[in-house]
C-alpha atoms as a PDB file:
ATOM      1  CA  UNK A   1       0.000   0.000   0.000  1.00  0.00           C
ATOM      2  CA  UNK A   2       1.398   3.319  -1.040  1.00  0.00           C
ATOM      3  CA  UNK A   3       2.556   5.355   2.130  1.00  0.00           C
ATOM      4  CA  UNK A   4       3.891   4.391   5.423  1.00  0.00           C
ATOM      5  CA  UNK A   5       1.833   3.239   8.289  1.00  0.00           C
ATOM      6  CA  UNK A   6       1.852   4.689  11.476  1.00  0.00           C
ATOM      7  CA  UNK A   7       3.644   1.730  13.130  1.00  0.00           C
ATOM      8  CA  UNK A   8       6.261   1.801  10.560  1.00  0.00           C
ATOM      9  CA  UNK A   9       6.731   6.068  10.721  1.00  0.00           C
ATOM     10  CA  UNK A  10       7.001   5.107  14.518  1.00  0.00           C
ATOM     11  CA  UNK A  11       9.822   2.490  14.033  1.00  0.00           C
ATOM     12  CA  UNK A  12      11.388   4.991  11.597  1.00  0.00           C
ATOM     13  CA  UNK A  13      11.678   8.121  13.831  1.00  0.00           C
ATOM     14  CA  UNK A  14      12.065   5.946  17.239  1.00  0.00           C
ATOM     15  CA  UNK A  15       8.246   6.818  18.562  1.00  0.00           C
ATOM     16  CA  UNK A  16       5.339   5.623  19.865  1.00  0.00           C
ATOM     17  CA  UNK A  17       2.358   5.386  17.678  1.00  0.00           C
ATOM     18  CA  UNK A  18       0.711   7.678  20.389  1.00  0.00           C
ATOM     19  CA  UNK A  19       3.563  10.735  19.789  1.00  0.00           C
ATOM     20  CA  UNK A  20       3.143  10.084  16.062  1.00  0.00           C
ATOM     21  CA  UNK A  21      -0.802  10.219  15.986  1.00  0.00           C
ATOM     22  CA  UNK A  22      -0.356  13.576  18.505  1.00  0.00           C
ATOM     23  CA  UNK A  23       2.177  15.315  16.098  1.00  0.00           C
ATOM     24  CA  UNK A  24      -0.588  14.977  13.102  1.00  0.00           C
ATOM     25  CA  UNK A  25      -2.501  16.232  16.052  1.00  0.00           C
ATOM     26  CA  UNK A  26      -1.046  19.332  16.076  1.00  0.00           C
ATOM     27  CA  UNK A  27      -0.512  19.699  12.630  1.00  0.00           C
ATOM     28  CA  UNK A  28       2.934  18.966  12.129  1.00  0.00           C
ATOM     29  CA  UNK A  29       2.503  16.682   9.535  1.00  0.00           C
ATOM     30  CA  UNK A  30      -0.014  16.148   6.691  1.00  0.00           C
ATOM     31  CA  UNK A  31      -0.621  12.493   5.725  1.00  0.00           C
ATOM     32  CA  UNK A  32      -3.465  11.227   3.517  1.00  0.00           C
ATOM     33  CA  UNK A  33      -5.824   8.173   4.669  1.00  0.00           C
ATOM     34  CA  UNK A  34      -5.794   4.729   3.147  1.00  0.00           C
ATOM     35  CA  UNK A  35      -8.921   2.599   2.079  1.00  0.00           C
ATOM     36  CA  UNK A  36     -10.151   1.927   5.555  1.00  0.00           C
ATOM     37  CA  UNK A  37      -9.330   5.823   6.931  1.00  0.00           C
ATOM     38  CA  UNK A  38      -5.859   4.648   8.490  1.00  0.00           C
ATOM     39  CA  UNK A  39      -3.251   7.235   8.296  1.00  0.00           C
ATOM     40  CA  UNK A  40      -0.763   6.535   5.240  1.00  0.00           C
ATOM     41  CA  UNK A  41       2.647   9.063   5.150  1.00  0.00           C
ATOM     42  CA  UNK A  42       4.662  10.541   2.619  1.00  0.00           C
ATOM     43  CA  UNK A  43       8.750  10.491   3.033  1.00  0.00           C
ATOM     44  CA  UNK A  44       8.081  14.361   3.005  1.00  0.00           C
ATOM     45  CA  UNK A  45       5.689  13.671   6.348  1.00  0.00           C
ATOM     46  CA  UNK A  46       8.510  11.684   7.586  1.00  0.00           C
ATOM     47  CA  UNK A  47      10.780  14.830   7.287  1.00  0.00           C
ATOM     48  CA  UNK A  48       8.539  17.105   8.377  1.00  0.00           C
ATOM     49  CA  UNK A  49       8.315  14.954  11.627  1.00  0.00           C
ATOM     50  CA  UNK A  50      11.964  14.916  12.177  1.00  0.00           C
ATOM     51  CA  UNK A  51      12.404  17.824  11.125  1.00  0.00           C
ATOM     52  CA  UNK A  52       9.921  19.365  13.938  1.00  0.00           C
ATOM     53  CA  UNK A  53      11.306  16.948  16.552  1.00  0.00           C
ATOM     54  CA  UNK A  54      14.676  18.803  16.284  1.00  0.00           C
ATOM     55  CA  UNK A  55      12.875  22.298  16.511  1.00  0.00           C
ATOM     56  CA  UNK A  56      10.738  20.757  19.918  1.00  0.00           C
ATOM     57  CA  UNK A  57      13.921  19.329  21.505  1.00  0.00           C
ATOM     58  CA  UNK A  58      14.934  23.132  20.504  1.00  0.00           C
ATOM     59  CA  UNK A  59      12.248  24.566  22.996  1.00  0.00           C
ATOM     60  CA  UNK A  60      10.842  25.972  19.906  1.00  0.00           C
ATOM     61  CA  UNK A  61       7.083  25.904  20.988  1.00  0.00           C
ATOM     62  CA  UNK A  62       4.791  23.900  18.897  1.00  0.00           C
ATOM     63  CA  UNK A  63       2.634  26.667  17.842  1.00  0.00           C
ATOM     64  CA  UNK A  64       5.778  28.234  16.089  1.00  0.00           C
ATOM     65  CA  UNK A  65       7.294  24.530  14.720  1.00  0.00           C
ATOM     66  CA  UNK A  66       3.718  24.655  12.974  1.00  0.00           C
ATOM     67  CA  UNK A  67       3.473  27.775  11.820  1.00  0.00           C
ATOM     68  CA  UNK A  68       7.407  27.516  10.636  1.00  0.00           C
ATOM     69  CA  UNK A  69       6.808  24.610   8.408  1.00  0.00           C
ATOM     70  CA  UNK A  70       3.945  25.977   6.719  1.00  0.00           C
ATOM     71  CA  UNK A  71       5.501  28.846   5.492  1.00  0.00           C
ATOM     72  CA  UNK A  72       8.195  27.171   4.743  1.00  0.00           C
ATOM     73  CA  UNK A  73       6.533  24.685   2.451  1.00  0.00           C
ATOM     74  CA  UNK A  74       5.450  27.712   0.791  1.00  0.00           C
ATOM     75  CA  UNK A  75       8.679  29.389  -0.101  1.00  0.00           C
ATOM     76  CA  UNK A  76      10.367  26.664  -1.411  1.00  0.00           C
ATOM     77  CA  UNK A  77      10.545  27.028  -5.009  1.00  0.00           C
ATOM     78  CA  UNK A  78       8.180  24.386  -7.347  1.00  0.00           C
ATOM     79  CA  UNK A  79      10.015  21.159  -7.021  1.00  0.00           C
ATOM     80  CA  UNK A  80      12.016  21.698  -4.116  1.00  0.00           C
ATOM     81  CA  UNK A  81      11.378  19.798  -0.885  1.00  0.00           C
ATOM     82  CA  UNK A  82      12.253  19.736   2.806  1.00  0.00           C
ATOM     83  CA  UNK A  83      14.348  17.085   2.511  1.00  0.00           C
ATOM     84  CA  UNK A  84      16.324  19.022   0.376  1.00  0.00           C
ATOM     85  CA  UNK A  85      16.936  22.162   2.907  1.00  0.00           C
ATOM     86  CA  UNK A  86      19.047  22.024   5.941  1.00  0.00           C
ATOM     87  CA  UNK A  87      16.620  23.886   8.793  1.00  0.00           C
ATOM     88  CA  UNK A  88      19.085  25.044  11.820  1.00  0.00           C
ATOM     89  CA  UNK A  89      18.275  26.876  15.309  1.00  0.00           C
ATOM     90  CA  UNK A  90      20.511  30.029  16.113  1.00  0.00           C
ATOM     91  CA  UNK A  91      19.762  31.916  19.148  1.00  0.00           C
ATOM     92  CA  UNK A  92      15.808  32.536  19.106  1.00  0.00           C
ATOM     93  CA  UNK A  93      15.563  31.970  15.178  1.00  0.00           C
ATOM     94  CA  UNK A  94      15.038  29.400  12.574  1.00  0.00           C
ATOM     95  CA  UNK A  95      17.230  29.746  10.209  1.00  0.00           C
ATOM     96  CA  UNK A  96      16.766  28.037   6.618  1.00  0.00           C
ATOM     97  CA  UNK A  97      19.547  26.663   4.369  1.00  0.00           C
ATOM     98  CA  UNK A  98      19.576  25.977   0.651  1.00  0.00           C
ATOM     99  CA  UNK A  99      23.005  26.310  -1.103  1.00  0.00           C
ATOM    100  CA  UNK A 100      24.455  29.402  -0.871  1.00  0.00           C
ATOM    101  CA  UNK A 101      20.848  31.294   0.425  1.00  0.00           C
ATOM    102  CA  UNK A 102      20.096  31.140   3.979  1.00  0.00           C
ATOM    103  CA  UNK A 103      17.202  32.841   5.456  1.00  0.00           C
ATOM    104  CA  UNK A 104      14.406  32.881   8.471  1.00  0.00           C
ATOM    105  CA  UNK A 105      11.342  31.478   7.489  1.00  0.00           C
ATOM    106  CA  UNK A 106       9.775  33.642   9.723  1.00  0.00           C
ATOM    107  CA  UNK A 107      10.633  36.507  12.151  1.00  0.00           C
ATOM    108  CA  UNK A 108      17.990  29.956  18.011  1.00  0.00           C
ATOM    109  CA  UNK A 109      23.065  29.050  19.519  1.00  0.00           C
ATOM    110  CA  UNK A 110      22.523  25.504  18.999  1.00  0.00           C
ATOM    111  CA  UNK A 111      23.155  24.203  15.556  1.00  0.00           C
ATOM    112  CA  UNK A 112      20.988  21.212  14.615  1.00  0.00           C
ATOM    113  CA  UNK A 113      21.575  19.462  11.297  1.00  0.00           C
ATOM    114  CA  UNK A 114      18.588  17.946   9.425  1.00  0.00           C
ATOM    115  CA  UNK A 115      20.117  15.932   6.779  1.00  0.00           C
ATOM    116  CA  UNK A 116      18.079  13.384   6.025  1.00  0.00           C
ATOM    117  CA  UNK A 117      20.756  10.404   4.778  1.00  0.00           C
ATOM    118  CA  UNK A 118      19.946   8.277   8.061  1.00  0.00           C
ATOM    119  CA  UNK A 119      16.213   8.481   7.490  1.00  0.00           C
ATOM    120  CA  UNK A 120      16.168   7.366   3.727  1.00  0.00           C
ATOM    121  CA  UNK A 121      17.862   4.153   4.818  1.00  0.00           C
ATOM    122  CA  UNK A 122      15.396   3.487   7.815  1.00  0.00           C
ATOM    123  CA  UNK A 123      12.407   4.692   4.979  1.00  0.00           C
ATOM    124  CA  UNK A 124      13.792   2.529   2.285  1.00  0.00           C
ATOM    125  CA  UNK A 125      12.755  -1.168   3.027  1.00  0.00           C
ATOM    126  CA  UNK A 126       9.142  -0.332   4.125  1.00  0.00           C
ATOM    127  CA  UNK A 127       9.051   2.068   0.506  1.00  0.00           C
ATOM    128  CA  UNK A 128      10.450  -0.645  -1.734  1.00  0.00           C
ATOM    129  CA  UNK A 129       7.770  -3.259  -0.145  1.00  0.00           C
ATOM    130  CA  UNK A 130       5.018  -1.232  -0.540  1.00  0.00           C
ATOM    131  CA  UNK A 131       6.210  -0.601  -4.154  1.00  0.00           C
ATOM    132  CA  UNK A 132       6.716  -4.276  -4.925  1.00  0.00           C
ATOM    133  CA  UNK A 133       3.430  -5.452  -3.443  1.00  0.00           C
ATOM    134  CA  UNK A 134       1.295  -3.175  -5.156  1.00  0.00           C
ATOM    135  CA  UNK A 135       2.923  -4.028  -8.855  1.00  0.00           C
ATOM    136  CA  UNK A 136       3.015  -7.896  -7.748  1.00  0.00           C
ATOM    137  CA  UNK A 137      -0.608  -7.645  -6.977  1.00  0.00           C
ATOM    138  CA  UNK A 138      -1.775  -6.142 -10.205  1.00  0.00           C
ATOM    139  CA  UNK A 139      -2.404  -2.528  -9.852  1.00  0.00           C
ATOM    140  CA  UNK A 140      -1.309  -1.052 -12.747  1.00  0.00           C
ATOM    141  CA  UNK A 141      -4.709  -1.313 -14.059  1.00  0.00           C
ATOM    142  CA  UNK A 142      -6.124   1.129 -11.526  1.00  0.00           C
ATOM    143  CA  UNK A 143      -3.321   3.373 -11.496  1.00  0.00           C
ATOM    144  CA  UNK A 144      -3.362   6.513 -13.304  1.00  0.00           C
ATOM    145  CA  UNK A 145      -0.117   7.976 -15.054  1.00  0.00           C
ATOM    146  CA  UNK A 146      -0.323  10.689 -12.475  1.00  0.00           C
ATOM    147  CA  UNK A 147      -1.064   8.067  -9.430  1.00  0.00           C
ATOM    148  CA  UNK A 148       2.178   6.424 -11.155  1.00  0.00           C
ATOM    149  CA  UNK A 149       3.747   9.747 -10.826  1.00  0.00           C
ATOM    150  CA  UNK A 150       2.926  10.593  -7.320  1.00  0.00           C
ATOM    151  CA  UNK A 151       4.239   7.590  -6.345  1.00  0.00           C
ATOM    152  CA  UNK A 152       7.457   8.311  -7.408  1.00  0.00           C
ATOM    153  CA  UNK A 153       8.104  11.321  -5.798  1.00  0.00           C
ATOM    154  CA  UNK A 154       7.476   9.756  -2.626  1.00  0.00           C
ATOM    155  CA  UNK A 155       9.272   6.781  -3.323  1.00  0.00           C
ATOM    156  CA  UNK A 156      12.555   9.314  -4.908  1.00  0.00           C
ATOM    157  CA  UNK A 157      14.601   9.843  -1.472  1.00  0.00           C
ATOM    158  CA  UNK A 158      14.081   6.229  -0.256  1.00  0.00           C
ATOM    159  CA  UNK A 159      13.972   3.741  -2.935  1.00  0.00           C
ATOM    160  CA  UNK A 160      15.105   5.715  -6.354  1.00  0.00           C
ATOM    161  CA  UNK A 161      15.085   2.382  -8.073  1.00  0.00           C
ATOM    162  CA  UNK A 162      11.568   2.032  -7.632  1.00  0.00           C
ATOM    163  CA  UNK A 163      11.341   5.419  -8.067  1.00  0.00           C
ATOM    164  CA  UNK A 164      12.304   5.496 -11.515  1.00  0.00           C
ATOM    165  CA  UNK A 165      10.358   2.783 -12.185  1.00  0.00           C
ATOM    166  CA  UNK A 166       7.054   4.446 -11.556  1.00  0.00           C
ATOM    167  CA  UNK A 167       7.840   7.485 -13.886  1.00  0.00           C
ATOM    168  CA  UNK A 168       7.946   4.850 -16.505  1.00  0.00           C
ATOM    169  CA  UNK A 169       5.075   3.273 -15.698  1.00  0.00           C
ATOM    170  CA  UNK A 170       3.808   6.866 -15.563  1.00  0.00           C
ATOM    171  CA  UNK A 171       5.370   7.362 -19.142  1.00  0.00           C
ATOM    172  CA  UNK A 172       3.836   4.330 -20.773  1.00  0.00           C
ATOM    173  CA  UNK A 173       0.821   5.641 -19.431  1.00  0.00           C
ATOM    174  CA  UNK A 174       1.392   9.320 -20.975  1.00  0.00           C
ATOM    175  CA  UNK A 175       4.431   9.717 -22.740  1.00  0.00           C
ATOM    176  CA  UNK A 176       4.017  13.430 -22.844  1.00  0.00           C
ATOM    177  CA  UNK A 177       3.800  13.763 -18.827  1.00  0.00           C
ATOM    178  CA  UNK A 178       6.319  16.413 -18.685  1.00  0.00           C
ATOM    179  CA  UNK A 179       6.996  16.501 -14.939  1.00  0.00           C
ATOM    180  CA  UNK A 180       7.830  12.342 -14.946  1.00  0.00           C
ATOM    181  CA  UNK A 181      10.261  13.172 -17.839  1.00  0.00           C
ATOM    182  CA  UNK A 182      11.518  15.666 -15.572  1.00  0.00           C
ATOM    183  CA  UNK A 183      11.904  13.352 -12.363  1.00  0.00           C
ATOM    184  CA  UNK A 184      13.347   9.963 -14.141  1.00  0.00           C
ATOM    185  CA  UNK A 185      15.701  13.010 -15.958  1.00  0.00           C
ATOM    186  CA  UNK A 186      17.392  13.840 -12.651  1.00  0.00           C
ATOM    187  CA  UNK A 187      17.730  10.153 -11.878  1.00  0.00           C
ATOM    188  CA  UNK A 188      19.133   8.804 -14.508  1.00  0.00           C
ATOM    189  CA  UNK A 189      21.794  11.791 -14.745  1.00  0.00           C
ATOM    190  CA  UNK A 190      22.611  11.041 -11.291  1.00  0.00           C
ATOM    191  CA  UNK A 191      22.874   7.376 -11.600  1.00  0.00           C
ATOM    192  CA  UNK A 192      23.834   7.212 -15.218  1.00  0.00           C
ATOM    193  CA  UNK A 193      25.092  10.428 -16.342  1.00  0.00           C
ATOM    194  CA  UNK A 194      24.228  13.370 -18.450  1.00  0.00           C
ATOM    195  CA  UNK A 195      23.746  11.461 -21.705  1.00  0.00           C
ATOM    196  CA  UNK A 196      20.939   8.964 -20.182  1.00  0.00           C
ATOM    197  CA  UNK A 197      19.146  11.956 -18.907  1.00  0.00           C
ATOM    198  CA  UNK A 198      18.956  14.199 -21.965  1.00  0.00           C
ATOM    199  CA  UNK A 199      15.988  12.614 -23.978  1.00  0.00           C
ATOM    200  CA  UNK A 200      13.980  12.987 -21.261  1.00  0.00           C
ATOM    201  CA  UNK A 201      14.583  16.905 -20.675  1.00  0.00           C
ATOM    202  CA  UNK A 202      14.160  17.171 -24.206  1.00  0.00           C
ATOM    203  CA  UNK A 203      10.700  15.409 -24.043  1.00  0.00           C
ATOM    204  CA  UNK A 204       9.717  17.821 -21.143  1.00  0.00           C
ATOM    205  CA  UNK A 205      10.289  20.609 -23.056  1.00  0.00           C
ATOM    206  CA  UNK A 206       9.033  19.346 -26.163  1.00  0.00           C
ATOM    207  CA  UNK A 207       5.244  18.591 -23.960  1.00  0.00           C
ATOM    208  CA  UNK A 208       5.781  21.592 -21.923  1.00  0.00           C
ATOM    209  CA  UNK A 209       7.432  24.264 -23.490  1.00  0.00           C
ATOM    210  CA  UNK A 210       6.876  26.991 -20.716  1.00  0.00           C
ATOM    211  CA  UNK A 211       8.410  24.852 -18.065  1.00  0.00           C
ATOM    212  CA  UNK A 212      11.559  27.056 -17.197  1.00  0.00           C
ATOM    213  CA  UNK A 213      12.496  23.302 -14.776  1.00  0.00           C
ATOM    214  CA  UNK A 214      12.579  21.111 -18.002  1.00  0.00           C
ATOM    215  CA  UNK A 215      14.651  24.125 -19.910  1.00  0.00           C
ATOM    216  CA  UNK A 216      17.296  24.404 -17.099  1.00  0.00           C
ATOM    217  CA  UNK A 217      17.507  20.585 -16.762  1.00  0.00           C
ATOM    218  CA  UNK A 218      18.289  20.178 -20.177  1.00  0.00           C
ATOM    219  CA  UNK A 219      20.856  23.091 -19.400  1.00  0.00           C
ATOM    220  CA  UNK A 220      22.788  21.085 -17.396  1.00  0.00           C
ATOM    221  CA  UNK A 221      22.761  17.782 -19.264  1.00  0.00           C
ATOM    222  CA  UNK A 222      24.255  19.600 -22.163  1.00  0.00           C
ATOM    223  CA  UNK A 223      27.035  21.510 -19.751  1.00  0.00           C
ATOM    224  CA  UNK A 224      27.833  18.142 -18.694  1.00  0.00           C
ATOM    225  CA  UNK A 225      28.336  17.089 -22.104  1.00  0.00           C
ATOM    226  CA  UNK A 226      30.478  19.640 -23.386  1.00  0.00           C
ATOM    227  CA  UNK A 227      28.016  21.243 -25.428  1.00  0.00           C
ATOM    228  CA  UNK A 228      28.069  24.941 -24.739  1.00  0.00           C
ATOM    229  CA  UNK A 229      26.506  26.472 -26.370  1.00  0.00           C
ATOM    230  CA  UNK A 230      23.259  24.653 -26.989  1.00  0.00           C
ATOM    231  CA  UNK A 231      23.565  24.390 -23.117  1.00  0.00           C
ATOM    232  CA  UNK A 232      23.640  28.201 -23.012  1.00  0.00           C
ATOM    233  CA  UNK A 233      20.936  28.355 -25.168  1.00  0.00           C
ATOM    234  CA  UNK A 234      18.590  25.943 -22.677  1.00  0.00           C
ATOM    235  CA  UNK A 235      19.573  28.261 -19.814  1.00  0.00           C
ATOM    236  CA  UNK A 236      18.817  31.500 -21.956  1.00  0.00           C
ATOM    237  CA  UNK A 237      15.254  30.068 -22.271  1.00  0.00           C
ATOM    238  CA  UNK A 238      15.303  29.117 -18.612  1.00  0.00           C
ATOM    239  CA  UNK A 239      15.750  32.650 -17.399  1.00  0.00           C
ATOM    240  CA  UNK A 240      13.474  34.154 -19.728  1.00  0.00           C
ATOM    241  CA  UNK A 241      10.527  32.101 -18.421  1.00  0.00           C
ATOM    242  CA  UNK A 242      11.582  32.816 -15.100  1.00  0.00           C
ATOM    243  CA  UNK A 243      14.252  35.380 -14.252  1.00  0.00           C
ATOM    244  CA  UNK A 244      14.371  34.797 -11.082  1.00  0.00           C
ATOM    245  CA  UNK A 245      15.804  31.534 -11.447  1.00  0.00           C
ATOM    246  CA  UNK A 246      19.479  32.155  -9.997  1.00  0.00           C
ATOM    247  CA  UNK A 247      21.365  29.038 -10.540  1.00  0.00           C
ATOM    248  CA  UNK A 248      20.473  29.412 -14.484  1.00  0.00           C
ATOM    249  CA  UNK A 249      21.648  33.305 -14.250  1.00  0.00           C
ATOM    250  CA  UNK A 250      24.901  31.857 -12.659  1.00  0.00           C
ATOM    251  CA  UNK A 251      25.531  28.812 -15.382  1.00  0.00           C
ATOM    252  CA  UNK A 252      24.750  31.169 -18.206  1.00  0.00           C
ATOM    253  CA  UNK A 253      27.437  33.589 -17.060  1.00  0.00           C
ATOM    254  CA  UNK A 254      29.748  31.294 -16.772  1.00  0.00           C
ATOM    255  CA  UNK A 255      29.359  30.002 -20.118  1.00  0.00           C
ATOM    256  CA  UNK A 256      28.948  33.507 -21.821  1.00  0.00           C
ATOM    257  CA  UNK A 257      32.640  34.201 -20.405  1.00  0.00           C
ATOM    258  CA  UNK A 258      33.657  30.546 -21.438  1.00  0.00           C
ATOM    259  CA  UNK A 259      32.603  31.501 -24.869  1.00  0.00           C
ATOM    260  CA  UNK A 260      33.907  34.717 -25.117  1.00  0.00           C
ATOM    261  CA  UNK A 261      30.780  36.572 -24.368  1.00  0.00           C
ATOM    262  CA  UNK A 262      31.247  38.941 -21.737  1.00  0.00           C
ATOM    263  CA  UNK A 263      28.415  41.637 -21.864  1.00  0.00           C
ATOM    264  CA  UNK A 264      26.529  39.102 -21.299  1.00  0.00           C
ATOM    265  CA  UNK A 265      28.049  37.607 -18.735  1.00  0.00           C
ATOM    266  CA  UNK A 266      28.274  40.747 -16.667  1.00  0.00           C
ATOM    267  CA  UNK A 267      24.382  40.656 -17.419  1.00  0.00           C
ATOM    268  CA  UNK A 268      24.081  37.407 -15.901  1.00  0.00           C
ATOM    269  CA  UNK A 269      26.180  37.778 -13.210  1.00  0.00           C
ATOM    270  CA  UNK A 270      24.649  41.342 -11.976  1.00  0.00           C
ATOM    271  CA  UNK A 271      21.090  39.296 -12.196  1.00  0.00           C
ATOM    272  CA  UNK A 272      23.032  36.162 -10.264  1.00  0.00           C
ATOM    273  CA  UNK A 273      24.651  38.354  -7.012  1.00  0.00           C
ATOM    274  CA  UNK A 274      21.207  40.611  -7.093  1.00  0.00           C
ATOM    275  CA  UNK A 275      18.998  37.202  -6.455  1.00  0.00           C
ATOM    276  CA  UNK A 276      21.640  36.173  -3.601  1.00  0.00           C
ATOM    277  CA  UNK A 277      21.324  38.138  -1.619  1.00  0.00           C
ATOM    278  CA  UNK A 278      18.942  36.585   0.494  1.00  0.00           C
ATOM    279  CA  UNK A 279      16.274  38.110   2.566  1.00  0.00           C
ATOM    280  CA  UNK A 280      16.919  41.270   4.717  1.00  0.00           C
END
């Protein structure tokens, strides 16, 4: 069954079923309900619940942890996760870490890392049985290219084996779903390399054209393969569909200067340090 039970999310984070059921309680974590109403969590639940344990053991007051996640949630750009983040306490605030940007999601000395390597491998058995049960028993009949889909993001941190086996079930399903090309994209250039990965950023684009994610994908893929500047070009469309996409602002200035370009480079750059900045 997609999701993990509470008595495995228990096992997981080292709780009782009784401290898991009273987090979802107080809202620090959102799971869905299976067929018979029984609470069924995401890997991102599972963060979120770790991730607010730290803040508690933090005397951060629940109220706050809450309130903190929330708005959180909300910031992160489309496609970016908790489990991605590294969420710290200095003095009296939370502080928020993603690459070079750090900021308060709202407004503690104690530095508490989140990482979340030691929870994917206590996540990954329970993910990969679910996963194997439900395609033993038959259910790609009543499973949607986006239930296919959804499944794989949850499965991504935990099992990406499995993972990338849903987005092609997804993709045999609907071989335009752009956001599956997207997701099997990243996995295969991880796992495989740039080359793997390329067809399937190219197919994103191709099904959704305004997607600056598939663009700057693609951006990278080519980078990696030595091919400047069609990889300039894919990060010259990223920016222009969103220019406030910083990463693509940085690799496009790099390249303009690689390539002897260096108006444009400046341009890039200036756009780059301005987005940086972080909040004030």
């Amino acid at each position: 069954m997609k999701g993990y039970s509470t008595g495995e999310v228990a096992r997981i984070l080292e709780l009782t079923p009784g401290q898991v059921r009273a987090s979802v309680r107080a809202g620090l974590a959102q799971p869905g309900r299976g067929p018979r109403g029984e609470l069924r969590f995401s890997f991102q639940d599972l963060v979120s619940l770790k991730t607010a344990r730290g803040l508690l053991a933090s005397r951060i007051p629940a109220a706050r942890v809450r309130e903190t996640l929330e708005t959180l949630r909300r910031q992160l750009p489309r496609g970016r996760r908790l489990s991605g983040v590294r969420i710290s306490v200095e003095g009296r605030s939370i502080v928020v870490s993603d690459g070079a940007a750090r900021w308060q999601p709202e407004s503690g000395q104690t530095l508490f890392d989140f990482g979340v390597e030691d929870l994917v491998r206590r996540a990954a058995p329970a993910a990969r049985e679910s996963f194997r049960q439900a395609t033993r028993q038959g259910a790609e009949p009543s499973l949607s290219a986006e239930d296919w889909y959804q499944w794989g993001c949850e499965l991504e941190a935990a099992a990406p084996q499995e993972a990338a086996e849903a987005y092609r079930r997804a993709l045999a399903l609907d071989p335009a779903h752009a956001d599956a090309h997207i997701n099997l994209g990243r996995l295969l250039h991880e796992s495989e390399g740039p080359a793997a990965a390329e067809a399937h950023y190219r197919r994103a684009v191709e099904a959704r054209p305004e997607d600056p994610t598939a663009a700057f994908d693609l951006g990278v893929a080519l980078e990696d393969l030595g091919r400047s500047e069609e990889a300039l070009s894919a990060y010259e469309k990223a920016v222009a569909l969103d220019p406030g996409n910083a990463d693509a602002h940085y690799n496009a200035a790099n390249l303009c200067e690689q390539l002897g370009l260096l108006t444009d480079a400046l341009r890039h750059l200036k756009d780059y340090r301005t987005l940086t900045r972080g909040p004030r």
